[in-house]
PDB file of N, CA and C in Angstrom:
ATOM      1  N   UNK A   1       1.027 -29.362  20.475  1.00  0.00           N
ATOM      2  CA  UNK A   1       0.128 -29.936  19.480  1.00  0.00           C
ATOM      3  C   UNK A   1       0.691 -31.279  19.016  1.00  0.00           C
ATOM      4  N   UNK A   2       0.106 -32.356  19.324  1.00  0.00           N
ATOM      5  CA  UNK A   2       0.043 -33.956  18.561  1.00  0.00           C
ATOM      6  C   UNK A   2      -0.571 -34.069  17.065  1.00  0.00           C
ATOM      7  N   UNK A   3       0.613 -33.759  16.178  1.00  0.00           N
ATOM      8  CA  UNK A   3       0.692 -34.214  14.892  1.00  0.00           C
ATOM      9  C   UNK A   3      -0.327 -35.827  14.478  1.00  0.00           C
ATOM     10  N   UNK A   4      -0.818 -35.280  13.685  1.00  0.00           N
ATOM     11  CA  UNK A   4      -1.873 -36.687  13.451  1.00  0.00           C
ATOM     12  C   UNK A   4      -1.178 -37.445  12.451  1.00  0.00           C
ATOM     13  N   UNK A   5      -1.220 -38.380  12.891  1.00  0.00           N
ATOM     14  CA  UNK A   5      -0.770 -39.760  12.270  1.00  0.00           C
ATOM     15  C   UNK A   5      -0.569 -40.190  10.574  1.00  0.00           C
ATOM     16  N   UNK A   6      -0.443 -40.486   9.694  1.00  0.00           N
ATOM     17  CA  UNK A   6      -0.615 -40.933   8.204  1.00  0.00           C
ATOM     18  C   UNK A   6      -1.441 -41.967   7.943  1.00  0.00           C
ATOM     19  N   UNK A   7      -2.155 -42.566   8.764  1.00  0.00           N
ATOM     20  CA  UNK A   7      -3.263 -43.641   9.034  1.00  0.00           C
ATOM     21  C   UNK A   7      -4.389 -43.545   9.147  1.00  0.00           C
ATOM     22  N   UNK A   8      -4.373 -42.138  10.028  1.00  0.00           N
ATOM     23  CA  UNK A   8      -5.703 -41.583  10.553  1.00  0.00           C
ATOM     24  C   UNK A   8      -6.080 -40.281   9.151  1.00  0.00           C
ATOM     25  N   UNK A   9      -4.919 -39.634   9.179  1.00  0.00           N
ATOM     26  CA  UNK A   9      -5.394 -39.020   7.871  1.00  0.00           C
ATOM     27  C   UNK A   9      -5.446 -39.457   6.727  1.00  0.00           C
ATOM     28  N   UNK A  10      -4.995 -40.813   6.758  1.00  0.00           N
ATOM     29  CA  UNK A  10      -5.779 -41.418   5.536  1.00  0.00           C
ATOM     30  C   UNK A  10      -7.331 -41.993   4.820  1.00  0.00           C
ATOM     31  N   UNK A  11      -6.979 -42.253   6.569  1.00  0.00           N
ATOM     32  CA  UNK A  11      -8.522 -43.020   6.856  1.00  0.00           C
ATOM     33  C   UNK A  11      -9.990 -41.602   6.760  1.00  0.00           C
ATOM     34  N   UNK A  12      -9.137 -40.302   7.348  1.00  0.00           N
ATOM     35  CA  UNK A  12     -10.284 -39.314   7.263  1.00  0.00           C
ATOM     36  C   UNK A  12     -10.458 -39.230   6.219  1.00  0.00           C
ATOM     37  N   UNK A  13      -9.351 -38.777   4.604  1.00  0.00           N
ATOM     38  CA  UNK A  13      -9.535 -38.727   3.616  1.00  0.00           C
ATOM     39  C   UNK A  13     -10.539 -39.542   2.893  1.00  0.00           C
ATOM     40  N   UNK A  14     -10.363 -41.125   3.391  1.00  0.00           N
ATOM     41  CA  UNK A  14     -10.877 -42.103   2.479  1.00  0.00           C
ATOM     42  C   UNK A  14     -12.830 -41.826   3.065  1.00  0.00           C
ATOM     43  N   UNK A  15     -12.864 -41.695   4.295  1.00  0.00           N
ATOM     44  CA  UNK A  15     -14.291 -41.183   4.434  1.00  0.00           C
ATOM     45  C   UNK A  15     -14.997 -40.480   3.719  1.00  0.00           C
ATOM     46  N   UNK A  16     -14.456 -39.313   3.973  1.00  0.00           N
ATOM     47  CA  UNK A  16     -14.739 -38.152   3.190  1.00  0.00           C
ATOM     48  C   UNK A  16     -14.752 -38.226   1.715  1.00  0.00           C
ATOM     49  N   UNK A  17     -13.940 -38.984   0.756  1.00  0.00           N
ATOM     50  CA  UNK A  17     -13.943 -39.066   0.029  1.00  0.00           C
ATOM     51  C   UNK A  17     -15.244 -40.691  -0.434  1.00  0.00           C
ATOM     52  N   UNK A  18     -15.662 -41.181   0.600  1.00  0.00           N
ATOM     53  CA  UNK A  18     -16.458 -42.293   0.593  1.00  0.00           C
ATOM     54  C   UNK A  18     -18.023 -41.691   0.144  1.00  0.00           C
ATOM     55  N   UNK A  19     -18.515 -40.660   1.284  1.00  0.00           N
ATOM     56  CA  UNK A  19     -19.492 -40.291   1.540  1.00  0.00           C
ATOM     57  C   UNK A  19     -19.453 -38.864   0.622  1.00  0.00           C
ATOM     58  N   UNK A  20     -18.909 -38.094   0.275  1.00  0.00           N
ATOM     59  CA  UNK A  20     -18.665 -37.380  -0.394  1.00  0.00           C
ATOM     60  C   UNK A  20     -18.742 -37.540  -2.293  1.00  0.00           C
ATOM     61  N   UNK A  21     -18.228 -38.497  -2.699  1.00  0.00           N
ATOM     62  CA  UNK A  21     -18.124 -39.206  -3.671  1.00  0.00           C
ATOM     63  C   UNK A  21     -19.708 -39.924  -3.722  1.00  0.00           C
ATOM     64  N   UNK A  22     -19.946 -40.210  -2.767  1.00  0.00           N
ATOM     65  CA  UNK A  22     -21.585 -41.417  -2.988  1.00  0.00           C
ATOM     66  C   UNK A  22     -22.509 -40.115  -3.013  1.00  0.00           C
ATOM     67  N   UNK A  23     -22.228 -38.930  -2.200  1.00  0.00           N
ATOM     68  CA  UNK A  23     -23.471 -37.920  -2.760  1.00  0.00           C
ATOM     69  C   UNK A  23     -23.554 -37.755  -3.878  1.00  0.00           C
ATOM     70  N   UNK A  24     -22.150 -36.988  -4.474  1.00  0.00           N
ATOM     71  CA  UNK A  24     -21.650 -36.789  -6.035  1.00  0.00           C
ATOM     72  C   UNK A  24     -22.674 -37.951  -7.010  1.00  0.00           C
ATOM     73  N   UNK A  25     -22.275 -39.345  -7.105  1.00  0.00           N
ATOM     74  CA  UNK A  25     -23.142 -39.592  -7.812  1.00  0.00           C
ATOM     75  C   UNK A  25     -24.392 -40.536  -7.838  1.00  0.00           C
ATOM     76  N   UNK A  26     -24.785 -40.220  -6.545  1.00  0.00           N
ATOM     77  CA  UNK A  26     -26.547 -40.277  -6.415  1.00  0.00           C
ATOM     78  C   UNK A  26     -27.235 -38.794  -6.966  1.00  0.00           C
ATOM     79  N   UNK A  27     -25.912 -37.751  -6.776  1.00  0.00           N
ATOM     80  CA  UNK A  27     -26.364 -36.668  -7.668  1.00  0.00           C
ATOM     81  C   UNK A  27     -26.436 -36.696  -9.242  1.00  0.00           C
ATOM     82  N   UNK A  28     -25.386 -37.621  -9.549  1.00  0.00           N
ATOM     83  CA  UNK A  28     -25.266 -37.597 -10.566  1.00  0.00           C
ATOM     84  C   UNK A  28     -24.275 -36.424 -11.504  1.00  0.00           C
ATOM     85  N   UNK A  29     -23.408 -35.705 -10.330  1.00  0.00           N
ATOM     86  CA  UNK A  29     -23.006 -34.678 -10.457  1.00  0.00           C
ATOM     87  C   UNK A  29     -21.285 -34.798 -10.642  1.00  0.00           C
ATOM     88  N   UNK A  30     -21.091 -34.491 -12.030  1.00  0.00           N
ATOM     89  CA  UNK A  30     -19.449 -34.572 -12.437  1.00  0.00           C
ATOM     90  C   UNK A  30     -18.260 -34.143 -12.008  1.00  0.00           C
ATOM     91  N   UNK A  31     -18.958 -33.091 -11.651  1.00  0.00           N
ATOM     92  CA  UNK A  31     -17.670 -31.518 -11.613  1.00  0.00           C
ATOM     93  C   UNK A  31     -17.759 -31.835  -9.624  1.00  0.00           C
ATOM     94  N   UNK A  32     -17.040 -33.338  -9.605  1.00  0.00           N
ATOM     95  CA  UNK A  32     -16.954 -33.560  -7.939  1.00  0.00           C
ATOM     96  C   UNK A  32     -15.504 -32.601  -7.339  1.00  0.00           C
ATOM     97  N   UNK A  33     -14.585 -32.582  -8.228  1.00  0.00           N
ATOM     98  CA  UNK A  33     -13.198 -31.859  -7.899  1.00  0.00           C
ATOM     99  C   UNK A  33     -13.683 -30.282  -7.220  1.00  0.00           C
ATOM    100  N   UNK A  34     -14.322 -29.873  -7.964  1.00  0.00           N
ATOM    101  CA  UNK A  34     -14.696 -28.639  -7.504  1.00  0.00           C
ATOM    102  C   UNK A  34     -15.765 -28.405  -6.247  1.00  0.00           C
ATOM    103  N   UNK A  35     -16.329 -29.697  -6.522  1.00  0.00           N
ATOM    104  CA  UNK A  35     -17.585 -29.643  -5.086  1.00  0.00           C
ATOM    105  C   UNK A  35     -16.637 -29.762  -3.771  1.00  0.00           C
ATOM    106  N   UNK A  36     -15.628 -30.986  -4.009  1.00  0.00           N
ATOM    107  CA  UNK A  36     -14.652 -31.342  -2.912  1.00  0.00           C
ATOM    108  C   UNK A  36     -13.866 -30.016  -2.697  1.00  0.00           C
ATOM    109  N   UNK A  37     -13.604 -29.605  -3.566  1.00  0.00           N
ATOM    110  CA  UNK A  37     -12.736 -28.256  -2.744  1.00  0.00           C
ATOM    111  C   UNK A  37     -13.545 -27.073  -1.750  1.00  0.00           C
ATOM    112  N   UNK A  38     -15.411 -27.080  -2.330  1.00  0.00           N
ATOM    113  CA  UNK A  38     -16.175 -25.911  -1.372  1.00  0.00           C
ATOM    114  C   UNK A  38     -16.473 -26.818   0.071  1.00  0.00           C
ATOM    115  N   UNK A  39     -16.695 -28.447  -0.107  1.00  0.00           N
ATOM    116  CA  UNK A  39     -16.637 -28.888   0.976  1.00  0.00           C
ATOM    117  C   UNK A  39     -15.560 -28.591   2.387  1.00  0.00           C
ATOM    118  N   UNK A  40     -14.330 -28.910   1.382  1.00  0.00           N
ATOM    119  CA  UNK A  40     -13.115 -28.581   2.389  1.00  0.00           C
ATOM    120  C   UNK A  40     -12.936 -27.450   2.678  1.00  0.00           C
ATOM    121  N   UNK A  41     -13.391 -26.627   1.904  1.00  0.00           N
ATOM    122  CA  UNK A  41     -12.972 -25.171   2.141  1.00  0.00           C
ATOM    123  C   UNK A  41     -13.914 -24.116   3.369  1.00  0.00           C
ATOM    124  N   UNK A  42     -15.564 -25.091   3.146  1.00  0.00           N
ATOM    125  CA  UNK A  42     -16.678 -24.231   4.009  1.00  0.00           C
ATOM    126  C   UNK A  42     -16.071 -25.492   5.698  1.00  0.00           C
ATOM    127  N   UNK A  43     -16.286 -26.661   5.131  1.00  0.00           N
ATOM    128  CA  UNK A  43     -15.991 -27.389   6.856  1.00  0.00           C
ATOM    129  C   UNK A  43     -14.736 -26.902   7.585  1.00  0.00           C
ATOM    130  N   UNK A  44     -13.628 -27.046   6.963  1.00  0.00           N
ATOM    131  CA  UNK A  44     -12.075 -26.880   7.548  1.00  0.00           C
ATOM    132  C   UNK A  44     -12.442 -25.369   8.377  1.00  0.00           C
ATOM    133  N   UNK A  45     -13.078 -24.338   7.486  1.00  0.00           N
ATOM    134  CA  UNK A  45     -13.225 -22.754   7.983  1.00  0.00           C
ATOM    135  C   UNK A  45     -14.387 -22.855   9.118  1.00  0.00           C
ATOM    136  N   UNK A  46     -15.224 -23.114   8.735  1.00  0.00           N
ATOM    137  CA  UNK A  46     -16.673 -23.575  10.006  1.00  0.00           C
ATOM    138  C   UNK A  46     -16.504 -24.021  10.858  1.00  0.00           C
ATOM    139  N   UNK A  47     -16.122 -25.851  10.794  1.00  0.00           N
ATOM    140  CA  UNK A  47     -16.567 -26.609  11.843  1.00  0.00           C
ATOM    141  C   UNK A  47     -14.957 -26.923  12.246  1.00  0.00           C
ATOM    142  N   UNK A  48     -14.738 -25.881  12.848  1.00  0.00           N
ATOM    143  CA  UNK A  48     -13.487 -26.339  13.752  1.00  0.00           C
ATOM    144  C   UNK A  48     -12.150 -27.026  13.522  1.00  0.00           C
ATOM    145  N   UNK A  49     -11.812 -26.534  11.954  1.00  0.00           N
ATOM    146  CA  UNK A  49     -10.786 -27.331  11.133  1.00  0.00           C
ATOM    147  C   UNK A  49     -10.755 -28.884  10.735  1.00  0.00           C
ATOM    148  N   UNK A  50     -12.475 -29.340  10.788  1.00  0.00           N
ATOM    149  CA  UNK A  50     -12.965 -30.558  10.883  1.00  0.00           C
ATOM    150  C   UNK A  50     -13.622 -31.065   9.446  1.00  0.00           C
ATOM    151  N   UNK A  51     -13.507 -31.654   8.451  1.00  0.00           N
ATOM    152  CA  UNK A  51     -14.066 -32.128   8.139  1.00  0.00           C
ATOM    153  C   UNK A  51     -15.182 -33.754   8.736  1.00  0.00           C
ATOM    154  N   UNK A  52     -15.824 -34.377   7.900  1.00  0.00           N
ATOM    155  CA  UNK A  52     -16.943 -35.262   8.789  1.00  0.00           C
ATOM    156  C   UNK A  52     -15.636 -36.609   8.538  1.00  0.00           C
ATOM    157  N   UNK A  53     -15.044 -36.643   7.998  1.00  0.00           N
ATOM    158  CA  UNK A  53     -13.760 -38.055   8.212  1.00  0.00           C
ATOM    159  C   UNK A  53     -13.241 -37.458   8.949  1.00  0.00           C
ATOM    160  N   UNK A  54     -12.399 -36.324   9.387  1.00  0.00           N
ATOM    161  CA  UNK A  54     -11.559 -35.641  10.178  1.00  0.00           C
ATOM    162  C   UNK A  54     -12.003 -35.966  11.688  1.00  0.00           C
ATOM    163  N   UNK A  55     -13.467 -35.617  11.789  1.00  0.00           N
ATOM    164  CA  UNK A  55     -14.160 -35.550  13.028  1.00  0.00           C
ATOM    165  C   UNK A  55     -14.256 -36.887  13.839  1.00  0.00           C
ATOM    166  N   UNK A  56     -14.249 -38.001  12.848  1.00  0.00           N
ATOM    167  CA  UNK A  56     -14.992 -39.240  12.983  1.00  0.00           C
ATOM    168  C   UNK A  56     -12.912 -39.943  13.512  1.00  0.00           C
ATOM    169  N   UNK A  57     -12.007 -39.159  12.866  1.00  0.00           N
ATOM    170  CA  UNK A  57     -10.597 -39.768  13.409  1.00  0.00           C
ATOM    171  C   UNK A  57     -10.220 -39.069  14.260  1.00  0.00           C
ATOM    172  N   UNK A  58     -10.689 -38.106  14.469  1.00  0.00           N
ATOM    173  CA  UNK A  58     -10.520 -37.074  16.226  1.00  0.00           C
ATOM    174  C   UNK A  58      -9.409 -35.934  16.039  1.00  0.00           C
ATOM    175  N   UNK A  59      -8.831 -36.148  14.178  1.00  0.00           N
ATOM    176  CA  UNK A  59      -8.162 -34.851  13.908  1.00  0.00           C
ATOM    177  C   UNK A  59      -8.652 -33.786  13.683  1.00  0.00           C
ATOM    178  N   UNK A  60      -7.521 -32.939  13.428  1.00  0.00           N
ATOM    179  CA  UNK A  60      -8.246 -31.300  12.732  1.00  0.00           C
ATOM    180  C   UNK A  60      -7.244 -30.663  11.994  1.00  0.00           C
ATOM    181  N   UNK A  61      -7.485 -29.682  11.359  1.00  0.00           N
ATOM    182  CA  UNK A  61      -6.161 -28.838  10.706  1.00  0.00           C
ATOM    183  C   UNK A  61      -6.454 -27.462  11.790  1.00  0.00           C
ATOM    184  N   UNK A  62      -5.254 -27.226  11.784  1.00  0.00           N
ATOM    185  CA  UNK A  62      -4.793 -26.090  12.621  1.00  0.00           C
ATOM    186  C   UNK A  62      -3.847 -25.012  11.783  1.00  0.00           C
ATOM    187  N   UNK A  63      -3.667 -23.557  11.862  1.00  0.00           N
ATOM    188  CA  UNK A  63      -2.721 -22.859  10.962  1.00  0.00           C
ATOM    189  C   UNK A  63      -1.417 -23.359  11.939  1.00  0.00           C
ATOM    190  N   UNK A  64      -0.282 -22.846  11.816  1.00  0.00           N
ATOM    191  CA  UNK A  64       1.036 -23.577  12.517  1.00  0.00           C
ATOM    192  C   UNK A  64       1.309 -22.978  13.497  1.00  0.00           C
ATOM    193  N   UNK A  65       0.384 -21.809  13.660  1.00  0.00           N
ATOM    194  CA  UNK A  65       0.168 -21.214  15.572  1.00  0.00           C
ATOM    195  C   UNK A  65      -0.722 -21.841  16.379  1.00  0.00           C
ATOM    196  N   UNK A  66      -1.535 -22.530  15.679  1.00  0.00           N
ATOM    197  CA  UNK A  66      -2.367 -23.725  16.131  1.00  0.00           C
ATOM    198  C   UNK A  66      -4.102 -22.760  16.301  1.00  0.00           C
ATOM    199  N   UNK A  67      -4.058 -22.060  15.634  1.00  0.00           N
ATOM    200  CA  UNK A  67      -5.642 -21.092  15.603  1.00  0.00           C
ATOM    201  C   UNK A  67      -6.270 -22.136  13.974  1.00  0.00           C
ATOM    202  N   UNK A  68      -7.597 -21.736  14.128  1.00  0.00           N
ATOM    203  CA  UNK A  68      -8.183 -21.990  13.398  1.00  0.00           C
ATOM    204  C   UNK A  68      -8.247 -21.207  12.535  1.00  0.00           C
ATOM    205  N   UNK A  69      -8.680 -22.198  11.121  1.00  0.00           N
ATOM    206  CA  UNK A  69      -8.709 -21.343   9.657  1.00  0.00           C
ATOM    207  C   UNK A  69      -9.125 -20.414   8.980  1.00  0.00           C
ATOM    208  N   UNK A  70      -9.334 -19.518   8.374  1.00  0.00           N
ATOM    209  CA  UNK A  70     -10.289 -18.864   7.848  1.00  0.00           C
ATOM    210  C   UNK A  70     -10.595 -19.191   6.333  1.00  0.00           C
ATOM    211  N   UNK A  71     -11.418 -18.681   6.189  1.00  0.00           N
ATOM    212  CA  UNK A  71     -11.780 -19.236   4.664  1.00  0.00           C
ATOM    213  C   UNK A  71     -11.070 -19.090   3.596  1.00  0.00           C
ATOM    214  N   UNK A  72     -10.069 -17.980   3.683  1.00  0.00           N
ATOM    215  CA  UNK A  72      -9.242 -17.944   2.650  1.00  0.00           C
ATOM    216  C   UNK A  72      -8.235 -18.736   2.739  1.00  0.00           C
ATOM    217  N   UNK A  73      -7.552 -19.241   3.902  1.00  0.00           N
ATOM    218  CA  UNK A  73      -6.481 -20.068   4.075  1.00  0.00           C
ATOM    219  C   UNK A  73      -7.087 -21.513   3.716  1.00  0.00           C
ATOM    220  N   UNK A  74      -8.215 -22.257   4.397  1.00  0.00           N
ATOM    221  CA  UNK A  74      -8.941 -23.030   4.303  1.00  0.00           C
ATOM    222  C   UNK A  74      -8.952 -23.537   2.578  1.00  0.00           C
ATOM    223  N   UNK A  75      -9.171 -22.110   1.914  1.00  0.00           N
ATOM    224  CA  UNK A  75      -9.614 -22.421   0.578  1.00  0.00           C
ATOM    225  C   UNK A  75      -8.227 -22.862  -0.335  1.00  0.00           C
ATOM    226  N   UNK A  76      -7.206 -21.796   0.124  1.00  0.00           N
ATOM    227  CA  UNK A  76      -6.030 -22.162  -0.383  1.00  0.00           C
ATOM    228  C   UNK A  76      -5.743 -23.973  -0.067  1.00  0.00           C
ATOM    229  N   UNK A  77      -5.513 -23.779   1.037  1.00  0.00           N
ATOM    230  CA  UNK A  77      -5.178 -25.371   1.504  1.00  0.00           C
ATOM    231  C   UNK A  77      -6.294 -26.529   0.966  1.00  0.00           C
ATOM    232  N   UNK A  78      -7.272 -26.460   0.189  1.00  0.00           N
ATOM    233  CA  UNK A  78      -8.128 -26.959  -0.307  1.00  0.00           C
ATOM    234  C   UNK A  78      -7.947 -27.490  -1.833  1.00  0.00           C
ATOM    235  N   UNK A  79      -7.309 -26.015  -2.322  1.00  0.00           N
ATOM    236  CA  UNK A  79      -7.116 -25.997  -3.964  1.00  0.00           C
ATOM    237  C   UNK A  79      -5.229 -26.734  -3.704  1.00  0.00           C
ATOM    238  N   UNK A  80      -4.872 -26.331  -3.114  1.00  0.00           N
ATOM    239  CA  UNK A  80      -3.429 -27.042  -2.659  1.00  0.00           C
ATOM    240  C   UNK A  80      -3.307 -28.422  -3.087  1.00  0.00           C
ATOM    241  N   UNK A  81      -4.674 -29.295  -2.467  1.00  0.00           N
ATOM    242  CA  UNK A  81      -4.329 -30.575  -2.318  1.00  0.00           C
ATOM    243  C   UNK A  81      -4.710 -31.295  -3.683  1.00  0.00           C
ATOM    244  N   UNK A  82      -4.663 -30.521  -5.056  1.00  0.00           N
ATOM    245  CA  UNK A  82      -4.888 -30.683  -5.972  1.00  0.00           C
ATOM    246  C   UNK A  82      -3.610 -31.214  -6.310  1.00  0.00           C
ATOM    247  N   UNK A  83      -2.156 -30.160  -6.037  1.00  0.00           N
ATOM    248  CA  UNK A  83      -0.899 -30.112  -6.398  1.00  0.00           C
ATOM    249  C   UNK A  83      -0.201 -31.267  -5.398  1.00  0.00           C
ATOM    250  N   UNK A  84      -0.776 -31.742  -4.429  1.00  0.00           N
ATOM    251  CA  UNK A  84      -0.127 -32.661  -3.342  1.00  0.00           C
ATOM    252  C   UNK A  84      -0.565 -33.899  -4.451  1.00  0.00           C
ATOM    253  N   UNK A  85      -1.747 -34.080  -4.801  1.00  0.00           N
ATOM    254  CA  UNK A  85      -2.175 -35.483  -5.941  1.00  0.00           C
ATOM    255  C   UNK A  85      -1.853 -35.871  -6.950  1.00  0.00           C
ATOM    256  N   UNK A  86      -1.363 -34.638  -7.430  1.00  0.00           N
ATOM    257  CA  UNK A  86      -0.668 -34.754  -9.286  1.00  0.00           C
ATOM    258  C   UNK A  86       0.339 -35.692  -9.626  1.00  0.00           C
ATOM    259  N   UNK A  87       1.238 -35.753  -8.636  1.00  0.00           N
ATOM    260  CA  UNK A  87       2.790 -36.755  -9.255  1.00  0.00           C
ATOM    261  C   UNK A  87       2.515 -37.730  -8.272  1.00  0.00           C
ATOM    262  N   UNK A  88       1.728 -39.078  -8.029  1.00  0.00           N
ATOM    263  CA  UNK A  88       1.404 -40.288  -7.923  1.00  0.00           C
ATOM    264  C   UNK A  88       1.158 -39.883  -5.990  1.00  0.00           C
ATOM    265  N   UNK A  89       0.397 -38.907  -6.241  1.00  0.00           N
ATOM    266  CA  UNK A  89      -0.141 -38.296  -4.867  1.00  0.00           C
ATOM    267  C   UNK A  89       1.133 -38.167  -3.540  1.00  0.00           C
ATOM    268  N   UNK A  90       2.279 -38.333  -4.249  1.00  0.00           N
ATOM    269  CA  UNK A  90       3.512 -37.575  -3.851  1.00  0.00           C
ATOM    270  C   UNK A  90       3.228 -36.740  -2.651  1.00  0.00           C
ATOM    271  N   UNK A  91       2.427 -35.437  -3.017  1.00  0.00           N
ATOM    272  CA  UNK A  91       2.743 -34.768  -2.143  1.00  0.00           C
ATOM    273  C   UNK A  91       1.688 -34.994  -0.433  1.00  0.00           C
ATOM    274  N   UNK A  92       0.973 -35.892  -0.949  1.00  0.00           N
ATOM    275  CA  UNK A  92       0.597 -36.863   0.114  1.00  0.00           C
ATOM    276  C   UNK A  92       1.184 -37.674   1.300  1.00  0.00           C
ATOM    277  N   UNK A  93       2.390 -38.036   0.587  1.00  0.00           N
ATOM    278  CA  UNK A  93       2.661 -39.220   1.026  1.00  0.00           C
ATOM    279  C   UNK A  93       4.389 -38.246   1.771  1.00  0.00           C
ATOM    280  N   UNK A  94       4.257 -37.049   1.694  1.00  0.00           N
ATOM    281  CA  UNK A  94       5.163 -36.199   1.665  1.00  0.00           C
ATOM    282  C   UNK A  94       5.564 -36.026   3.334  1.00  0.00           C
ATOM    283  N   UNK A  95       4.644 -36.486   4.097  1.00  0.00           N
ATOM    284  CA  UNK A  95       4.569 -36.501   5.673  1.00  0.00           C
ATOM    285  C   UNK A  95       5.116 -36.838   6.349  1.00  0.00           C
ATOM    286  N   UNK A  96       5.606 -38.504   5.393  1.00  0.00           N
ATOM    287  CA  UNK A  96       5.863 -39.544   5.861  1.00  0.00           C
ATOM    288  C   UNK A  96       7.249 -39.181   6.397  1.00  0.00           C
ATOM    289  N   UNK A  97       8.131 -38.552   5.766  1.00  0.00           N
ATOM    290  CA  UNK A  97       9.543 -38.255   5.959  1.00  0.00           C
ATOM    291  C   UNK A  97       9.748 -36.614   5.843  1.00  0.00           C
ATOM    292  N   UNK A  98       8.768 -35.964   6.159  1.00  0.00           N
ATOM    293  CA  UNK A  98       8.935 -34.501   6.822  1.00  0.00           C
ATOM    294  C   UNK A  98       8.870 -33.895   7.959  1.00  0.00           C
ATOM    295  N   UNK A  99       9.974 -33.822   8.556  1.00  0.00           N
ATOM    296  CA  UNK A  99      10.437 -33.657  10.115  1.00  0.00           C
ATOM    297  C   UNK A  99       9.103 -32.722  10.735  1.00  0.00           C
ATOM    298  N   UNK A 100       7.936 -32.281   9.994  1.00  0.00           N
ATOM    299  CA  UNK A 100       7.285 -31.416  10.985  1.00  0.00           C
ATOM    300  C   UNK A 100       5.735 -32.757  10.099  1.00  0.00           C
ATOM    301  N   UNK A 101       6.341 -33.523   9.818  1.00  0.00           N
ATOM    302  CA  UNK A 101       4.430 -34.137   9.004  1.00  0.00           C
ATOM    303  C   UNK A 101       3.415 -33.759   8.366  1.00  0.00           C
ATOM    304  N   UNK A 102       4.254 -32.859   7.685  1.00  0.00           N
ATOM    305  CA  UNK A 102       3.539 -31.874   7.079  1.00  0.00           C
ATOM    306  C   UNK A 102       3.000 -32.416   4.843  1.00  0.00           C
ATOM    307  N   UNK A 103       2.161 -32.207   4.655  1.00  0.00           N
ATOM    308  CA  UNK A 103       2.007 -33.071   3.261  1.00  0.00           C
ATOM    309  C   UNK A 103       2.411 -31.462   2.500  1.00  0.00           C
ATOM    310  N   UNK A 104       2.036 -31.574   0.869  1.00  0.00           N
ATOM    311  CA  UNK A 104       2.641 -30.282   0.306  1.00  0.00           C
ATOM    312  C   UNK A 104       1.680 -29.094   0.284  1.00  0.00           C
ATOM    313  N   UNK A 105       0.863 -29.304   0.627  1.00  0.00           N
ATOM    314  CA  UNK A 105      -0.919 -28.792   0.855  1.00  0.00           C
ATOM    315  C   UNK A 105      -0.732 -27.945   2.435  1.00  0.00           C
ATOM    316  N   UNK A 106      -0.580 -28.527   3.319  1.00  0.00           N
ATOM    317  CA  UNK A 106       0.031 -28.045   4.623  1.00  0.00           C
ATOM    318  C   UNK A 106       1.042 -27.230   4.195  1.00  0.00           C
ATOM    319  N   UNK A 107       1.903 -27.541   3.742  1.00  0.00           N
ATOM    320  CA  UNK A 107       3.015 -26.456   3.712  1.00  0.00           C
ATOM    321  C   UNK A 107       2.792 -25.129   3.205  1.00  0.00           C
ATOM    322  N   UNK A 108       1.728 -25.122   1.789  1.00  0.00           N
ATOM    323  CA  UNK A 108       1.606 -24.336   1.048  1.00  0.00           C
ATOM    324  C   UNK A 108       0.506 -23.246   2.094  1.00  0.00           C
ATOM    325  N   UNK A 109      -0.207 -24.065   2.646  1.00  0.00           N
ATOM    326  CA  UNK A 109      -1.020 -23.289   3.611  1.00  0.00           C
ATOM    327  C   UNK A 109      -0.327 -22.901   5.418  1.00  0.00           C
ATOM    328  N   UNK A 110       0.250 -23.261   5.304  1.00  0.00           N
ATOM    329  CA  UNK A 110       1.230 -23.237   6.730  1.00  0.00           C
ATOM    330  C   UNK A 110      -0.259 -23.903   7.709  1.00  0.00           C
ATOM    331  N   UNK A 111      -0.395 -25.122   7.409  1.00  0.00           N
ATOM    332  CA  UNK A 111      -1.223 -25.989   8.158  1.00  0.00           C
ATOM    333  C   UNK A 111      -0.294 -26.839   9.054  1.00  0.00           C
ATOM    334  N   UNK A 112      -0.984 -27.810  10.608  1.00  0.00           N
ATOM    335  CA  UNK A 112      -0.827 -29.017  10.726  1.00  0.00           C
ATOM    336  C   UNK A 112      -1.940 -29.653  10.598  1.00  0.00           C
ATOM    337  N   UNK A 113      -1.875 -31.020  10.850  1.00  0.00           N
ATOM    338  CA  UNK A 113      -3.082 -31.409  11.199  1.00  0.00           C
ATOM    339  C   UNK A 113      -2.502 -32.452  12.609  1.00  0.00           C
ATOM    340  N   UNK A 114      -3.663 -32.106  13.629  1.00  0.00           N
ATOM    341  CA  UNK A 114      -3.483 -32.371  14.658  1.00  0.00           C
ATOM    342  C   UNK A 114      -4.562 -33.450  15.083  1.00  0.00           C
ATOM    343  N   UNK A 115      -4.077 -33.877  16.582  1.00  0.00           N
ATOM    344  CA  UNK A 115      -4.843 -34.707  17.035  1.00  0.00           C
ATOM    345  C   UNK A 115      -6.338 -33.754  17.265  1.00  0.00           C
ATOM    346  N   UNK A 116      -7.511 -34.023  17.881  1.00  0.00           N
ATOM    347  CA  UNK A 116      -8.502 -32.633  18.128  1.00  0.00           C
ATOM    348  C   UNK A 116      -8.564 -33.123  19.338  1.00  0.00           C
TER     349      UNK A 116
END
C-alpha cells in the first residue's frame, strides 16, 4: 500500500471542505461540524473509503490491513478528526514526521490513507 501524500490529502480535505461548506450555507445550515462528520462517516463506509475530494486525488482510507471501513470505524475516524484540529490542527500536520503517515485521527482509528 502507497501512503498518500500531505498535499494530496490536503488538497482532498480542502475540496471537500469547499463543496461541502458551499452546500452548508446555500442551506443556510449551522450545525456544519456535525453534517461533516455523517458525510465522512456514510462516504468513507460506502463509497470505497472515498470521500468526493478523496476520489477527485485518487486516495482512500483503508483500516491498516488495508480492507475497507465499516461504519463504526468510519464514524470513529470521523469524530477523531475533531481531536486531530483542536491544538492548531496539530494532529493534522502529525504525518508529516510519523514514520507510518499517519495523522492522530488515523491512529485513533487504525487507518491509512492510501493511494486508490
Amino acid at each position: 500500500m502507497k501512503k498518500a501524500g500531505f498535499l494530496k490529502r490536503f488538497l482532498a480535505v480542502l475540496i471537500d471542505g469547499l463543496l461541502f461548506g458551499g452546500i452548508g450555507i446555500v442551506l443556510k445550515i449551522g450545525t456544519f461540524g456535525f453534517l461533516d462528520i455523517i458525510y465522512e462517516t456514510i462516504l468513507i463506509s460506502q463509497w470505497n473509503g472515498q470521500t468526493i475530494g478523496k476520489k477527485i486525488m485518487g486516495i482512500k482510507v483503508v483500516t491498516t490491513t488495508g480492507e475497507s471501513l465499516d461504519w463504526l470505524k468510519s464514524f470513529i475516524r470521523a469524530i477523531s478528526r475533531i481531536l486531530s484540529g483542536i491544538p492548531l490542527a496539530l494532529g493534522y500536520f502529525w504525518m508529516l514526521w510519523d514514520e507510518k503517515s499517519q495523522t492522530w485521527h488515523d491512529k485513533i482509528a487504525d487507518t491509512f490513507v492510501v493511494e486508490a
